[in-house]
N, C-alpha and C. Protein backbone atom coordinates (compact mmCIF):
# COMPACT_ATOMS: atom_id res chain seq x y z
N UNK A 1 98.83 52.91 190.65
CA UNK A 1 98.22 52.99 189.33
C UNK A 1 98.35 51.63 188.66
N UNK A 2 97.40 51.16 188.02
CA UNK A 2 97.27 50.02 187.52
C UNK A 2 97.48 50.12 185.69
N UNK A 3 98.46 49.26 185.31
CA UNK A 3 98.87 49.83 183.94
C UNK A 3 98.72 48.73 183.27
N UNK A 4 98.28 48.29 181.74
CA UNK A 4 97.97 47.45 181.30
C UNK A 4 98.97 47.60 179.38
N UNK A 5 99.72 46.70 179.39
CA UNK A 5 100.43 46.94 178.32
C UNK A 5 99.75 46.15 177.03
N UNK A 6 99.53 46.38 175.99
CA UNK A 6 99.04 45.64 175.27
C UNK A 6 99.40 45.66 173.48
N UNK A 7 99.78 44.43 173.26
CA UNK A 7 100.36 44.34 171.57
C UNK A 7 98.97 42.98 171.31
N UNK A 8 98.39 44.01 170.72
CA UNK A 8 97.55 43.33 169.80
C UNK A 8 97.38 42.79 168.69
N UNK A 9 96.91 41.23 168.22
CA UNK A 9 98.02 40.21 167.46
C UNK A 9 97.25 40.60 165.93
N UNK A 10 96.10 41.83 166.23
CA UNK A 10 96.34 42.35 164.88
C UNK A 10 97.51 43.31 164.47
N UNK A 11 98.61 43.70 165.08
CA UNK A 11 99.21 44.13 164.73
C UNK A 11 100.78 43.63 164.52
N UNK A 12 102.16 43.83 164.39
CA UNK A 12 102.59 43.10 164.31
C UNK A 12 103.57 42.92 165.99
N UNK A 13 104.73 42.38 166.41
CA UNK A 13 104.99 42.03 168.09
C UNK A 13 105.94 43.26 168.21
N UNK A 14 105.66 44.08 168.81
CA UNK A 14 106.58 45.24 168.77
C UNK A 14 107.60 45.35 169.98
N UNK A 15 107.29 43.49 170.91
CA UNK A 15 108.42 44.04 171.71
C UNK A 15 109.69 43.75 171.27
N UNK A 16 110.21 43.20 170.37
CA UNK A 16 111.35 43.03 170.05
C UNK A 16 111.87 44.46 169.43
N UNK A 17 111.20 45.11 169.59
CA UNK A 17 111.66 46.51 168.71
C UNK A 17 111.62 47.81 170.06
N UNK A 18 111.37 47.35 171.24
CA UNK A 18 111.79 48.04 172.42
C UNK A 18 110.58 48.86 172.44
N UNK A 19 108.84 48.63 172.49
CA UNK A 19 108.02 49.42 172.52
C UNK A 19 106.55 48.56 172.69
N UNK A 20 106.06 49.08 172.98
CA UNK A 20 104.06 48.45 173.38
C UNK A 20 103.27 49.46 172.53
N UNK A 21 102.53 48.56 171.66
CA UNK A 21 101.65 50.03 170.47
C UNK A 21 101.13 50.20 172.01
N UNK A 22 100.11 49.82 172.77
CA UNK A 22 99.49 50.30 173.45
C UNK A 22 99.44 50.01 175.18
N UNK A 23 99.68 51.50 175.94
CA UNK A 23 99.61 51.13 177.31
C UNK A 23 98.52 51.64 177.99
N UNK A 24 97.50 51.47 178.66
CA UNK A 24 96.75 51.60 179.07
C UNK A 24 96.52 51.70 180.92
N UNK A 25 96.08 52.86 181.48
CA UNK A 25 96.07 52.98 182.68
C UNK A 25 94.93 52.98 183.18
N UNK A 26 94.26 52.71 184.35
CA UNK A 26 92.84 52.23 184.50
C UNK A 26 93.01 53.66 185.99
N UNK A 27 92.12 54.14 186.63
CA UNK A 27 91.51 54.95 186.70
C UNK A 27 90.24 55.65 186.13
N UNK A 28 90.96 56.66 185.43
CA UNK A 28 90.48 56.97 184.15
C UNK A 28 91.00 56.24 183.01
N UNK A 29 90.55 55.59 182.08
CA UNK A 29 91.20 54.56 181.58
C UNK A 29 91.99 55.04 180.32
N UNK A 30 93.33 55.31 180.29
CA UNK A 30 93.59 56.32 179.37
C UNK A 30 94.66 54.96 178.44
N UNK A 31 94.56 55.08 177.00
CA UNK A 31 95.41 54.44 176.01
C UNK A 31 96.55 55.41 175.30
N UNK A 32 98.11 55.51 175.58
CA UNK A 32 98.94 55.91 175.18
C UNK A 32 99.15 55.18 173.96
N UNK A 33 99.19 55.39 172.68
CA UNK A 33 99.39 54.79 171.62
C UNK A 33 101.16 54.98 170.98
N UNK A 34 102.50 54.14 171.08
CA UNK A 34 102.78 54.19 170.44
C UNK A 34 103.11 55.02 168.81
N UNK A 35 104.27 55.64 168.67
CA UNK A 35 104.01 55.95 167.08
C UNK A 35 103.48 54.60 166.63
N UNK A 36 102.76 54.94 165.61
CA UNK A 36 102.12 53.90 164.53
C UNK A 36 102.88 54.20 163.20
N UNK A 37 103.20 53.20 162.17
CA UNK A 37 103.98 52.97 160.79
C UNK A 37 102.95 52.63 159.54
N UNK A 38 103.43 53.04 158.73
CA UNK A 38 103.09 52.43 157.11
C UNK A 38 103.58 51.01 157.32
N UNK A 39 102.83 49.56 157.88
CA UNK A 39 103.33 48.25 157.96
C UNK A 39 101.92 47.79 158.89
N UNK A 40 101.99 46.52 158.02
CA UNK A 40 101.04 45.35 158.33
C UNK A 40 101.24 44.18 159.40
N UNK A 41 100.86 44.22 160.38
CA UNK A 41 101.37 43.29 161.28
C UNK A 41 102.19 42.23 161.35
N UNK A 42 102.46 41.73 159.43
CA UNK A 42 103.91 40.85 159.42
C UNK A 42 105.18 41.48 158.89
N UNK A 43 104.78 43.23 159.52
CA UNK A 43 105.85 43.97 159.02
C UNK A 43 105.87 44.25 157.77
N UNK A 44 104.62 44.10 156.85
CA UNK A 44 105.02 43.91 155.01
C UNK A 44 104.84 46.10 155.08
N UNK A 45 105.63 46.72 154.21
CA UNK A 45 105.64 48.22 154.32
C UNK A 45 104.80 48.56 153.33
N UNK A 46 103.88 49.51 153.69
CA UNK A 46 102.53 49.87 152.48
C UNK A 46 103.07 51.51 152.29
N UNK A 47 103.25 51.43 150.97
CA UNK A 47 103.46 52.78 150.16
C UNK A 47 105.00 53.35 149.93
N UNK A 48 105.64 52.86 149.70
CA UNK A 48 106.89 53.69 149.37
C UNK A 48 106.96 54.95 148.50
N UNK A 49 107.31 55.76 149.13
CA UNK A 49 107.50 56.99 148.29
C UNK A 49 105.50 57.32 148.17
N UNK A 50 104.70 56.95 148.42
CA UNK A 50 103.33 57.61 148.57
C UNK A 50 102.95 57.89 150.02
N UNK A 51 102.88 59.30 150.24
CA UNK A 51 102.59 59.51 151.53
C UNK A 51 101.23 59.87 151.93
N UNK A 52 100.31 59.62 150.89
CA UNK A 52 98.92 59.40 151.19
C UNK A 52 98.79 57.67 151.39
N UNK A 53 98.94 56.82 150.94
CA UNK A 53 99.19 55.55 150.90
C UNK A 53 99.57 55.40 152.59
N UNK A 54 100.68 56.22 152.80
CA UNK A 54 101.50 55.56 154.04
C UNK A 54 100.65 55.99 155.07
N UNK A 55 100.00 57.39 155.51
CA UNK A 55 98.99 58.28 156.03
C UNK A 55 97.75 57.21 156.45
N UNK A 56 97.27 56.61 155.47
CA UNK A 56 95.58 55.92 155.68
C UNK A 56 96.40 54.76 156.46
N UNK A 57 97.33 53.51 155.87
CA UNK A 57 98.16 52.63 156.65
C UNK A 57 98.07 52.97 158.27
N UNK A 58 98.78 54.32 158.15
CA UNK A 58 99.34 54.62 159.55
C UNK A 58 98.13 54.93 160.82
N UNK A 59 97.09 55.65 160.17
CA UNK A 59 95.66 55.82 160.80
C UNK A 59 95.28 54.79 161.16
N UNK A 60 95.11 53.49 159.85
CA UNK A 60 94.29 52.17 160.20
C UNK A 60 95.16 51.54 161.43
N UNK A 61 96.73 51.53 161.38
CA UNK A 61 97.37 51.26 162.50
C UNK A 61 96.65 51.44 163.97
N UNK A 62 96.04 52.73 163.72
CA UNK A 62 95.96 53.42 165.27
C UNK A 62 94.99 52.56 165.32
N UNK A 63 93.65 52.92 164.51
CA UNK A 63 91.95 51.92 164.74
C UNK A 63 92.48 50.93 165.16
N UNK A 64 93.50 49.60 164.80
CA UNK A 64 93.84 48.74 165.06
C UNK A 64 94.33 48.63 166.66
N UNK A 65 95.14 49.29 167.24
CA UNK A 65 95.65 49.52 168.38
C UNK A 65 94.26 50.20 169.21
N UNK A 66 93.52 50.84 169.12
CA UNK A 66 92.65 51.39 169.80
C UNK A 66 91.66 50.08 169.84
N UNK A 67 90.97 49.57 168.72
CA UNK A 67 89.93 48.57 169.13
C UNK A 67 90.54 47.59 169.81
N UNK A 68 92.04 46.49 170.27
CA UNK A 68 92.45 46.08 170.83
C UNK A 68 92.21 46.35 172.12
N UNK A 69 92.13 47.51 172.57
CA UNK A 69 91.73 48.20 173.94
C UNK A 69 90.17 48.41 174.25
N UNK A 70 89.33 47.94 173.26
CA UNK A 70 87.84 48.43 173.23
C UNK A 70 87.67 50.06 173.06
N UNK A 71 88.36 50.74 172.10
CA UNK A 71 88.47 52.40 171.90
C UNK A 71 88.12 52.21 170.71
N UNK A 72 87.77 53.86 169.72
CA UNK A 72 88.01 53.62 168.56
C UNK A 72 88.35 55.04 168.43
N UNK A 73 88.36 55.60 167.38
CA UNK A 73 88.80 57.40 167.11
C UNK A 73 88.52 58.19 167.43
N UNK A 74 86.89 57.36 168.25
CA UNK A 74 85.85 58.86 169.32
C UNK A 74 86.63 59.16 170.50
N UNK A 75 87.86 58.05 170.95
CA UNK A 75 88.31 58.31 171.99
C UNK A 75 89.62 59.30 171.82
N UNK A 76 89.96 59.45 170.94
CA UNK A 76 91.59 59.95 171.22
C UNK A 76 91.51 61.47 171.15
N UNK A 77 91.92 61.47 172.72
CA UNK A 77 92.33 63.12 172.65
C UNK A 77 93.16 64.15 172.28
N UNK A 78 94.55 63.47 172.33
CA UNK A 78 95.66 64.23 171.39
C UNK A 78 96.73 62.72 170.63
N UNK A 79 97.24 63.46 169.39
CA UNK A 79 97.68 63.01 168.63
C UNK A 79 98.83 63.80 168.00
N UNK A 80 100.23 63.36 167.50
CA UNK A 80 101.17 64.15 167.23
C UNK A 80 101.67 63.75 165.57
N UNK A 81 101.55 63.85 164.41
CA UNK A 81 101.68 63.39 163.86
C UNK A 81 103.48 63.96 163.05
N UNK A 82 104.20 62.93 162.70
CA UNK A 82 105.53 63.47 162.14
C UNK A 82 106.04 63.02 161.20
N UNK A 83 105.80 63.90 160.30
CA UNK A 83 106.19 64.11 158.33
C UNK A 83 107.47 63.95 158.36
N UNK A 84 107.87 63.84 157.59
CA UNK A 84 109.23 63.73 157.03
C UNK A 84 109.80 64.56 155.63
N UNK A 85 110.56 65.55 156.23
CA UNK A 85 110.53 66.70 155.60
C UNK A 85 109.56 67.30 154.81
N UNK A 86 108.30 67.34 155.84
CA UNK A 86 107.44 68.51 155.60
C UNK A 86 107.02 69.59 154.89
N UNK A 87 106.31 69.56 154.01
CA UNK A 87 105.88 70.45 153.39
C UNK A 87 104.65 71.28 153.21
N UNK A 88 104.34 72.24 153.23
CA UNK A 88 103.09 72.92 153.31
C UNK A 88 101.82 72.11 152.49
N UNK A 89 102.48 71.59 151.22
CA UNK A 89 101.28 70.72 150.51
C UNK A 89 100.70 69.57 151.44
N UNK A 90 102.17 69.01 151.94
CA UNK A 90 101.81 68.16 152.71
C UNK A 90 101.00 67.54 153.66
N UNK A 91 100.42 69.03 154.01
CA UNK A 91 99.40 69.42 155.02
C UNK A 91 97.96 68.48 154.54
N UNK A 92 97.54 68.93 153.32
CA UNK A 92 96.87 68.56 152.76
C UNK A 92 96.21 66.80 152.35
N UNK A 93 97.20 66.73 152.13
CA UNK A 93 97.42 65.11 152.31
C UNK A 93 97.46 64.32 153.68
N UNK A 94 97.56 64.47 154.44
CA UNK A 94 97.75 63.87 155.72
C UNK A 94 96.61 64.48 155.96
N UNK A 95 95.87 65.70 155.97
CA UNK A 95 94.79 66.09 156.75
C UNK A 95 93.45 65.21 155.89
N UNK A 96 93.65 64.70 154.29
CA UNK A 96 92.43 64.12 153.79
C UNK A 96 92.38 62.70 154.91
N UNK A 97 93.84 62.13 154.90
CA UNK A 97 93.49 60.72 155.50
C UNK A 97 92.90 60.85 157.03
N UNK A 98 92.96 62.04 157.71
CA UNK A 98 92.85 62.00 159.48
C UNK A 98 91.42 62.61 159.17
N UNK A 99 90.93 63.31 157.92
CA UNK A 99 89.29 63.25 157.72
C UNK A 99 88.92 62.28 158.03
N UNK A 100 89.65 61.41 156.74
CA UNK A 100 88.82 59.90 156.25
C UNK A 100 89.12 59.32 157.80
N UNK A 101 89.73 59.25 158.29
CA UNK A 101 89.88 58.38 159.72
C UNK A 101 88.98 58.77 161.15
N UNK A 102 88.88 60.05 161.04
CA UNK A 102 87.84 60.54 161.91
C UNK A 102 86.43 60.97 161.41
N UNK A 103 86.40 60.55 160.50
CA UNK A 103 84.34 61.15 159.62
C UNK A 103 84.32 62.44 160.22
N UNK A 104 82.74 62.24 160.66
CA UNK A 104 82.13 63.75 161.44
C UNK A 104 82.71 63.65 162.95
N UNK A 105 83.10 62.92 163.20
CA UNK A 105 83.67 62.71 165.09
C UNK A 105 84.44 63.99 165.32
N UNK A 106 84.26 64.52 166.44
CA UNK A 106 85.14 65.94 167.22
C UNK A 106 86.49 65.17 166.55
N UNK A 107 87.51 66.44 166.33
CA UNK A 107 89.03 65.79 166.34
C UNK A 107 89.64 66.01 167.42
N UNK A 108 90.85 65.48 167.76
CA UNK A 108 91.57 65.65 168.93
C UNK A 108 92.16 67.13 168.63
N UNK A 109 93.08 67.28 169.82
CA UNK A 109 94.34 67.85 170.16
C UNK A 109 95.22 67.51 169.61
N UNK A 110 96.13 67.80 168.74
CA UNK A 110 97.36 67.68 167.57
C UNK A 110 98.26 68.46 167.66
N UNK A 111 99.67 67.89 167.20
CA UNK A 111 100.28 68.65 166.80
C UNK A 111 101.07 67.78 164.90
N UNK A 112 101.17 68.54 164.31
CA UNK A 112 102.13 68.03 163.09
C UNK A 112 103.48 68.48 162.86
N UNK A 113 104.12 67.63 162.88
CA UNK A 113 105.92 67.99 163.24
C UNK A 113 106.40 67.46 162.13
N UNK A 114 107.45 68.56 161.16
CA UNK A 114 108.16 67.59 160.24
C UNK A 114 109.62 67.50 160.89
N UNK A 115 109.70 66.09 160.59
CA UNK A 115 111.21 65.91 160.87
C UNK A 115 112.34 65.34 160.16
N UNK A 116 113.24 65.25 160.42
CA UNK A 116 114.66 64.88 159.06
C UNK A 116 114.69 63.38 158.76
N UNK A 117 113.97 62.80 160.30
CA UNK A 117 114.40 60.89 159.63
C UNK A 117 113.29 60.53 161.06
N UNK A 118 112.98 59.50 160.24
CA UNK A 118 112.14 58.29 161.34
C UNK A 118 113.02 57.22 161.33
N UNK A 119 112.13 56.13 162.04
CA UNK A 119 112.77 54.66 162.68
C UNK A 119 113.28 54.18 161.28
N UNK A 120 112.54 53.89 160.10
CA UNK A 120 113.16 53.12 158.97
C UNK A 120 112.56 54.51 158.12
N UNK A 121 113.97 54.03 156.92
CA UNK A 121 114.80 55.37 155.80
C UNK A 121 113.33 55.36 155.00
N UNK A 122 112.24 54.62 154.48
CA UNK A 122 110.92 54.54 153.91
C UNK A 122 110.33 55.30 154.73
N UNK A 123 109.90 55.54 155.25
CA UNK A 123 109.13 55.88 156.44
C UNK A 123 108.55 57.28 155.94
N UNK A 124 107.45 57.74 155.71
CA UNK A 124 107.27 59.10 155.56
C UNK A 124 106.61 59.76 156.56
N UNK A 125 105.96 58.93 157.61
CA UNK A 125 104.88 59.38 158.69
C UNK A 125 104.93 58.85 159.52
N UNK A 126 104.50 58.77 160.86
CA UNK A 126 104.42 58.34 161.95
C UNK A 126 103.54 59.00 162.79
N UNK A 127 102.70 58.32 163.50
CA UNK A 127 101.61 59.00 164.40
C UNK A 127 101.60 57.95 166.07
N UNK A 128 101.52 59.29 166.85
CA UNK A 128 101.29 58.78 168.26
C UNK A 128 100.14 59.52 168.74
N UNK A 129 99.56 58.57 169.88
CA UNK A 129 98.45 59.05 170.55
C UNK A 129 97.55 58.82 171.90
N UNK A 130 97.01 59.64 172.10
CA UNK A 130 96.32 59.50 173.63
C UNK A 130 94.84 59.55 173.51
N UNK A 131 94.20 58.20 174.13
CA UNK A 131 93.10 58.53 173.97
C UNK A 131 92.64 58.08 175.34
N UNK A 132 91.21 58.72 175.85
CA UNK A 132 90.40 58.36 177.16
C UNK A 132 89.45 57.23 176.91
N UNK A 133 89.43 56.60 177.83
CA UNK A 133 88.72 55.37 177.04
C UNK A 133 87.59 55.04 178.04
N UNK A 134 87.86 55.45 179.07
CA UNK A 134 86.41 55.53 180.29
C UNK A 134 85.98 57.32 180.47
């Protein structure tokens, strides 16, 4: 299998942080995405304490990591997204930004997980993903 790792310099260098936003396997050409963050490729953190703020960030993350690969949101088949202490409203909010991020396009395969703590104590969201890209 032929595997293609890729940190794209729109985003910021994630190997010092023990990870590749994106790995890519050629066959079928499939892009494993990394969780993606509320942060701008020089690391600057967008939204504290707003988790619609951090949500659109974290989406544009992915577009970012996917067009690096020649993908965009038509490709991704599943996606896991993980709240931080979760709430039913919450739903709501995270589902306007993965509208706004997918328009009319089919959506993937998902799951939404809340959990007690991410990588950094700001952090309200995090999203990983798989998309087919041939």
């Amino acid at each position: 299998m032929n595997v293609e790792h890729v940190c794209p310099d729109t985003l910021f260098d994630s190997r010092d942080y023990g990870f590749t936003h994106v790995v890519v396997s050629s066959g079928e050409r499939v892009a494993y995405i990394s969780g993606q963050t509320p942060q701008d490729k020089d690391m600057n953190f967008i939204g504290k304490g707003d988790l619609a703020a951090q949500a659109k960030a974290t989406y544009d993350n992915i577009g970012l990591a996917l067009k690096a690969v020649g993908g965009g949101p038509e490709n991704i088949v599943k996606m896991t997204v993980y709240v931080m202490d979760f709430k039913p409203e919450n739903l709501q909010i995270t589902s306007q930004a993965r509208r706004d991020f997918f328009g009319s396009l089919p959506l993937p395969a998902s799951a939404t997980v809340g959990v007690t703590c991410l990588a950094m104590p700001d952090y309200l969201i995090e999203i990983d993903a798989i998309a087919v890209l041939d």
